[in-house]
N, C-alpha and C. Protein backbone atom coordinates (compact mmCIF):
# COMPACT_ATOMS: atom_id res chain seq x y z
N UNK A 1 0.83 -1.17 0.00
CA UNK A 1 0.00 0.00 0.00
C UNK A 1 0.88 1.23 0.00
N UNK A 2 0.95 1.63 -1.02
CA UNK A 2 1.77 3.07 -1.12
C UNK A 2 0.94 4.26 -0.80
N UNK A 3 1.34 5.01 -0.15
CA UNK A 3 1.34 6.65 0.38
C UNK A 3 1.17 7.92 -0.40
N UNK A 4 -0.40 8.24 -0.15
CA UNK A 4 -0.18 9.68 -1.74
C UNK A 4 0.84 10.61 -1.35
N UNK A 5 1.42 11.20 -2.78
CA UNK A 5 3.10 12.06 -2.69
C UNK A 5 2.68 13.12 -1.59
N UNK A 6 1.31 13.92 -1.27
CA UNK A 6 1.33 14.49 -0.16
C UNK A 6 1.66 13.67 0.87
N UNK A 7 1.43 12.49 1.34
CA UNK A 7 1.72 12.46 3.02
C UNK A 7 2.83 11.86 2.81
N UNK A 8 3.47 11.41 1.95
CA UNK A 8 5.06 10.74 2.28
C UNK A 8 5.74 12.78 1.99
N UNK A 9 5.30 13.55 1.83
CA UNK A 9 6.09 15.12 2.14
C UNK A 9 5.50 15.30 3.43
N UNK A 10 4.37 15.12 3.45
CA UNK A 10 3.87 15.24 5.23
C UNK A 10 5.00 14.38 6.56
N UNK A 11 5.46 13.56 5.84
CA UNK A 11 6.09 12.29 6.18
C UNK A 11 7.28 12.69 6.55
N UNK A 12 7.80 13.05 5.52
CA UNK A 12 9.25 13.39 5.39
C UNK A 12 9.76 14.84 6.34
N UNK A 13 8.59 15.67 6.09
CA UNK A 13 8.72 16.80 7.18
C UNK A 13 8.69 16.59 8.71
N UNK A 14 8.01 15.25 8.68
CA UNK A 14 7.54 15.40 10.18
C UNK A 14 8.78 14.34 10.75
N UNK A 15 9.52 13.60 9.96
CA UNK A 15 11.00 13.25 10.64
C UNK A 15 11.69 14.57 10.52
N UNK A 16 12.06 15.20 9.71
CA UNK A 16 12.82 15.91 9.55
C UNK A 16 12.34 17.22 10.80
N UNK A 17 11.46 17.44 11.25
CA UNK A 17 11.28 18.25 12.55
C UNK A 17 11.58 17.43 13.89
N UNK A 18 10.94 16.20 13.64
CA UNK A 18 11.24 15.25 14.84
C UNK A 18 12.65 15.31 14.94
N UNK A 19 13.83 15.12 14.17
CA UNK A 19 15.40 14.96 14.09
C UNK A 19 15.71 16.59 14.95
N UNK A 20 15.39 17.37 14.18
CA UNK A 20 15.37 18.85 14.62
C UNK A 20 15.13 18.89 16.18
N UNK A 21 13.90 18.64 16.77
CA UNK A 21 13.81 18.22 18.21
C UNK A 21 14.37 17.70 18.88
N UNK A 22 14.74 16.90 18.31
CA UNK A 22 15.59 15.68 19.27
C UNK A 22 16.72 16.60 19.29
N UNK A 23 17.35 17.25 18.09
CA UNK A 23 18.81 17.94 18.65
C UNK A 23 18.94 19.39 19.60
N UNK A 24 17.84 19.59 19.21
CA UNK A 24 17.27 20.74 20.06
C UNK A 24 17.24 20.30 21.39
N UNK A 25 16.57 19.55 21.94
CA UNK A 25 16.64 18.69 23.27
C UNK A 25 17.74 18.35 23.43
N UNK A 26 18.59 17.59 23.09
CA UNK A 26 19.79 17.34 23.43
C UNK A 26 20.69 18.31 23.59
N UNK A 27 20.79 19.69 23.27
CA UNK A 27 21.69 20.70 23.00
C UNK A 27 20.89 21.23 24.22
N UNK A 28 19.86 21.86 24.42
CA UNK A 28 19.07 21.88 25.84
C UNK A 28 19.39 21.28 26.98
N UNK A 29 19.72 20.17 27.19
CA UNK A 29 20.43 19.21 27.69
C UNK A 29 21.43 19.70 28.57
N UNK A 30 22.20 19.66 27.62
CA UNK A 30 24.04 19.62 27.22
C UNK A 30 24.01 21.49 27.86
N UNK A 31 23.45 22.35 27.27
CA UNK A 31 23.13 23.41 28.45
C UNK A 31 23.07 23.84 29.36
N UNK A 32 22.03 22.85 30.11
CA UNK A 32 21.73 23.00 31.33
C UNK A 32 22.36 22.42 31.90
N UNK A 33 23.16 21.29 32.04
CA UNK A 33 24.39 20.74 32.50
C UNK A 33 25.47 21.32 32.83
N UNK A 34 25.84 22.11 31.58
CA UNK A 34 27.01 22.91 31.86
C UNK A 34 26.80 24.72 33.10
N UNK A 35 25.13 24.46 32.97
CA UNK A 35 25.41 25.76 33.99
C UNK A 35 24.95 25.55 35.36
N UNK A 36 24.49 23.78 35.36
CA UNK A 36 24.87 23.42 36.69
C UNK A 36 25.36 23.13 37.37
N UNK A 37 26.75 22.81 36.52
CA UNK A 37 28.06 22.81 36.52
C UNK A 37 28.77 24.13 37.29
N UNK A 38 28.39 25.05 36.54
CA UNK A 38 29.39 26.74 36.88
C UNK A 38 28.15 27.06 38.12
N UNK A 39 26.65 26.64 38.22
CA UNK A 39 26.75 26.67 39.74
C UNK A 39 27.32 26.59 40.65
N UNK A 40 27.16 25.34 40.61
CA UNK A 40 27.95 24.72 41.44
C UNK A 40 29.26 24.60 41.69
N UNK A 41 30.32 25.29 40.91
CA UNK A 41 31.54 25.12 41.30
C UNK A 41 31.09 26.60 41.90
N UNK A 42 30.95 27.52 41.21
CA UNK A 42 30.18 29.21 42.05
C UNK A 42 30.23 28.72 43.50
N UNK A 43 29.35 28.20 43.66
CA UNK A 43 28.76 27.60 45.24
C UNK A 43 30.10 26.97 45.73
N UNK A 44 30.76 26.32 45.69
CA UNK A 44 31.58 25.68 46.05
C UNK A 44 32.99 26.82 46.41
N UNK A 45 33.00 27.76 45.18
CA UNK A 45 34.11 29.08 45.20
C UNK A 45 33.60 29.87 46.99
N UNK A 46 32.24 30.10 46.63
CA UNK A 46 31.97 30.86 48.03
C UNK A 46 31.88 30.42 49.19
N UNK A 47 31.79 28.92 49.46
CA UNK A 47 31.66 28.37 50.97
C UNK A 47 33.29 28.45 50.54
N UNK A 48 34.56 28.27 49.96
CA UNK A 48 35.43 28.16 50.47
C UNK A 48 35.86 29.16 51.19
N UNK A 49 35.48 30.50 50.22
CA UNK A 49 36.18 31.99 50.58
C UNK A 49 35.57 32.29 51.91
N UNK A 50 34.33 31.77 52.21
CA UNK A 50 33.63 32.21 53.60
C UNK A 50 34.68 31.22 54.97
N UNK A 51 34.69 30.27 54.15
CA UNK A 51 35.43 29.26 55.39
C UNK A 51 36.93 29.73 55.68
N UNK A 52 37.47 30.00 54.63
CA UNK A 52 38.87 31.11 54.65
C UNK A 52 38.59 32.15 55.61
N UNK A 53 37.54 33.07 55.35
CA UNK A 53 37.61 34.06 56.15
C UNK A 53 37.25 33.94 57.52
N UNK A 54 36.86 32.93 57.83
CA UNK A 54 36.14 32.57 59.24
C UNK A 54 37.02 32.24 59.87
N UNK A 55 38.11 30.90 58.95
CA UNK A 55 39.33 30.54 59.81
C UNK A 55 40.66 31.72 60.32
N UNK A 56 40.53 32.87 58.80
CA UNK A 56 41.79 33.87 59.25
C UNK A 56 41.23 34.76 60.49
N UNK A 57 39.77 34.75 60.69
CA UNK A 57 39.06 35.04 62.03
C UNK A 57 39.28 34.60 63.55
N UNK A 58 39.41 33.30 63.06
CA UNK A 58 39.37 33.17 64.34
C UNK A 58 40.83 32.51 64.71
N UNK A 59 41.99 32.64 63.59
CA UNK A 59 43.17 32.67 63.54
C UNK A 59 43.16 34.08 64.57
N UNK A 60 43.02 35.04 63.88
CA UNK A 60 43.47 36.42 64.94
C UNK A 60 43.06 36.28 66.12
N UNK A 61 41.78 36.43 66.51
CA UNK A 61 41.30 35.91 67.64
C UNK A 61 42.09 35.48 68.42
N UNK A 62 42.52 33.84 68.32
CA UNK A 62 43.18 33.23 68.81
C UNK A 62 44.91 33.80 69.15
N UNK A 63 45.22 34.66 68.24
CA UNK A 63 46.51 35.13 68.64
C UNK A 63 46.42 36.41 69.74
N UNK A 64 45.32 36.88 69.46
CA UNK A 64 44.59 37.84 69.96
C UNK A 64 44.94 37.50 71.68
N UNK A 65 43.73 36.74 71.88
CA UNK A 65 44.09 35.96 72.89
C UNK A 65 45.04 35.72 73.74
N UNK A 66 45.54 35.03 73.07
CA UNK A 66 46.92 34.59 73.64
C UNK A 66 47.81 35.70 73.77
N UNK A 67 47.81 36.54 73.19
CA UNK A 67 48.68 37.96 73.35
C UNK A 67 48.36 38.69 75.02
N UNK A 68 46.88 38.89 74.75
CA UNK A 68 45.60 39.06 76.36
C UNK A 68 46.15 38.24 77.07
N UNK A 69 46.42 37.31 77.34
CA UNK A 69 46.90 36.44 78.22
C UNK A 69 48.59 36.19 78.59
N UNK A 70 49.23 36.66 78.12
CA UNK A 70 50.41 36.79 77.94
C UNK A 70 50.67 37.71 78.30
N UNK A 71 50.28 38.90 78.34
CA UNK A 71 50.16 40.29 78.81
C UNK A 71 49.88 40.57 80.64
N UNK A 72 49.01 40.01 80.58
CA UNK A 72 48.48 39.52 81.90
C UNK A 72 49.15 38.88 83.02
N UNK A 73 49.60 37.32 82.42
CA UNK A 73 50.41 36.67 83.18
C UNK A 73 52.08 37.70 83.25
N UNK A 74 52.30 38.47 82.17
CA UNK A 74 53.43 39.50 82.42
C UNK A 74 53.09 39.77 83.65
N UNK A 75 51.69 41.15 83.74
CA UNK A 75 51.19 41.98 84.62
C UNK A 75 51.31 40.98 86.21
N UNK A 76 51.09 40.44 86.46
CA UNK A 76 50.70 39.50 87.73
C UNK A 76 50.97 37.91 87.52
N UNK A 77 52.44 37.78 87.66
CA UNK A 77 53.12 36.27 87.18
C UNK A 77 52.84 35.40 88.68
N UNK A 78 52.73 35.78 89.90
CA UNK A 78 52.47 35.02 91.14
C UNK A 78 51.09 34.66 91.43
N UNK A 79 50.28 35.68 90.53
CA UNK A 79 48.86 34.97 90.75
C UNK A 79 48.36 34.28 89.28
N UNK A 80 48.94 34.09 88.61
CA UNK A 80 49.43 33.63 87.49
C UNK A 80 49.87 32.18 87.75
N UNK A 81 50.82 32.22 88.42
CA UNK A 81 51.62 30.65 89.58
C UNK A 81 50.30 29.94 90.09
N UNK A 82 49.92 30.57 90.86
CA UNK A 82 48.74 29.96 92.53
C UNK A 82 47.69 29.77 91.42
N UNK A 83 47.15 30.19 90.48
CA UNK A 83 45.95 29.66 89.44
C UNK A 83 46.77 28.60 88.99
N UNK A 84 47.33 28.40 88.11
CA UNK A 84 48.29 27.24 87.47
C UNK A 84 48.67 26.04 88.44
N UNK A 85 48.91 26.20 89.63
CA UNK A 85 48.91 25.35 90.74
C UNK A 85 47.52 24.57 91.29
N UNK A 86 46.60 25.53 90.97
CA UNK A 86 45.24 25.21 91.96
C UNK A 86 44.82 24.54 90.84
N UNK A 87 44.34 25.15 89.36
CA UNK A 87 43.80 24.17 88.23
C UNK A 87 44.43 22.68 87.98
N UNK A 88 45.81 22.89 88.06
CA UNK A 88 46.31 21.47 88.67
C UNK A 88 46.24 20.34 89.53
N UNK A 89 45.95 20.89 90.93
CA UNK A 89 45.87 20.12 91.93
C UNK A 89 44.60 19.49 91.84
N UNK A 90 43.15 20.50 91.45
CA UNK A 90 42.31 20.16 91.12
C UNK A 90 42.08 19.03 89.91
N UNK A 91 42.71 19.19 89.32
CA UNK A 91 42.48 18.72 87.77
C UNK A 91 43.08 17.06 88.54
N UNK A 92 44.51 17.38 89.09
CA UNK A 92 44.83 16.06 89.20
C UNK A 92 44.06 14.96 90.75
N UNK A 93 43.29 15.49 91.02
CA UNK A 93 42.29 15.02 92.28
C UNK A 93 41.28 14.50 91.38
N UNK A 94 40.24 15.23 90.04
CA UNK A 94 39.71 14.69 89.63
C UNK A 94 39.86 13.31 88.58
N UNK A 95 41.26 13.49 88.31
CA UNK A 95 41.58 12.76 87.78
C UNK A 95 41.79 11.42 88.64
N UNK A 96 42.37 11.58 89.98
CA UNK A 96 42.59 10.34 90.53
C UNK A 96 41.08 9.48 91.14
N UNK A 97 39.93 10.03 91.07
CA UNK A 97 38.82 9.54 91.29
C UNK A 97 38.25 8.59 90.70
């Protein structure tokens, strides 16, 4: 049973759009992949730089600190001693329990 010359052109158009779609979709695809891609490395760029800055945070801090405390034990080194002694004695009483 052969096909009047209209629908084998009806025919022929309607692969030839279907092919068209399909690459269209696939290139759609292949798109959206790639920019969930550069999301996500995006996302990934900014929790690092935040985690950088949090750590050089509490890097200072911490030297910070210790500077405060260093300063201190300068200021008053004998009561400085008798704390360091007592957190000890304590520490090592709880420990022997």
């Amino acid at each position: 049973m052969e096909l009047p010359a209209d629908s084998e052109k009806d025919l022929a158009a309607l692969r030839a759009d279907l092919a068209a779609l399909k690459n269209d979709v696939a290139s759609l695809v292949e798109h959206i992949k790639v920019g969930v891609k550069s999301s996500a490395h995006d996302a990934v760029d900014q929790v690092r730089g935040g985690v950088r800055g949090v750590s050089r945070t509490a890097a200072d801090q911490g030297q910070q600190s210790a500077k405060a405390v260093g300063d201190w034990v300068d200021q008053q080194p004998m009561l400085a001693v008798l704390i360091a002694v007592g957190v000890g004695y304590f520490g090592l009483r709880a420990l022997l329990r």
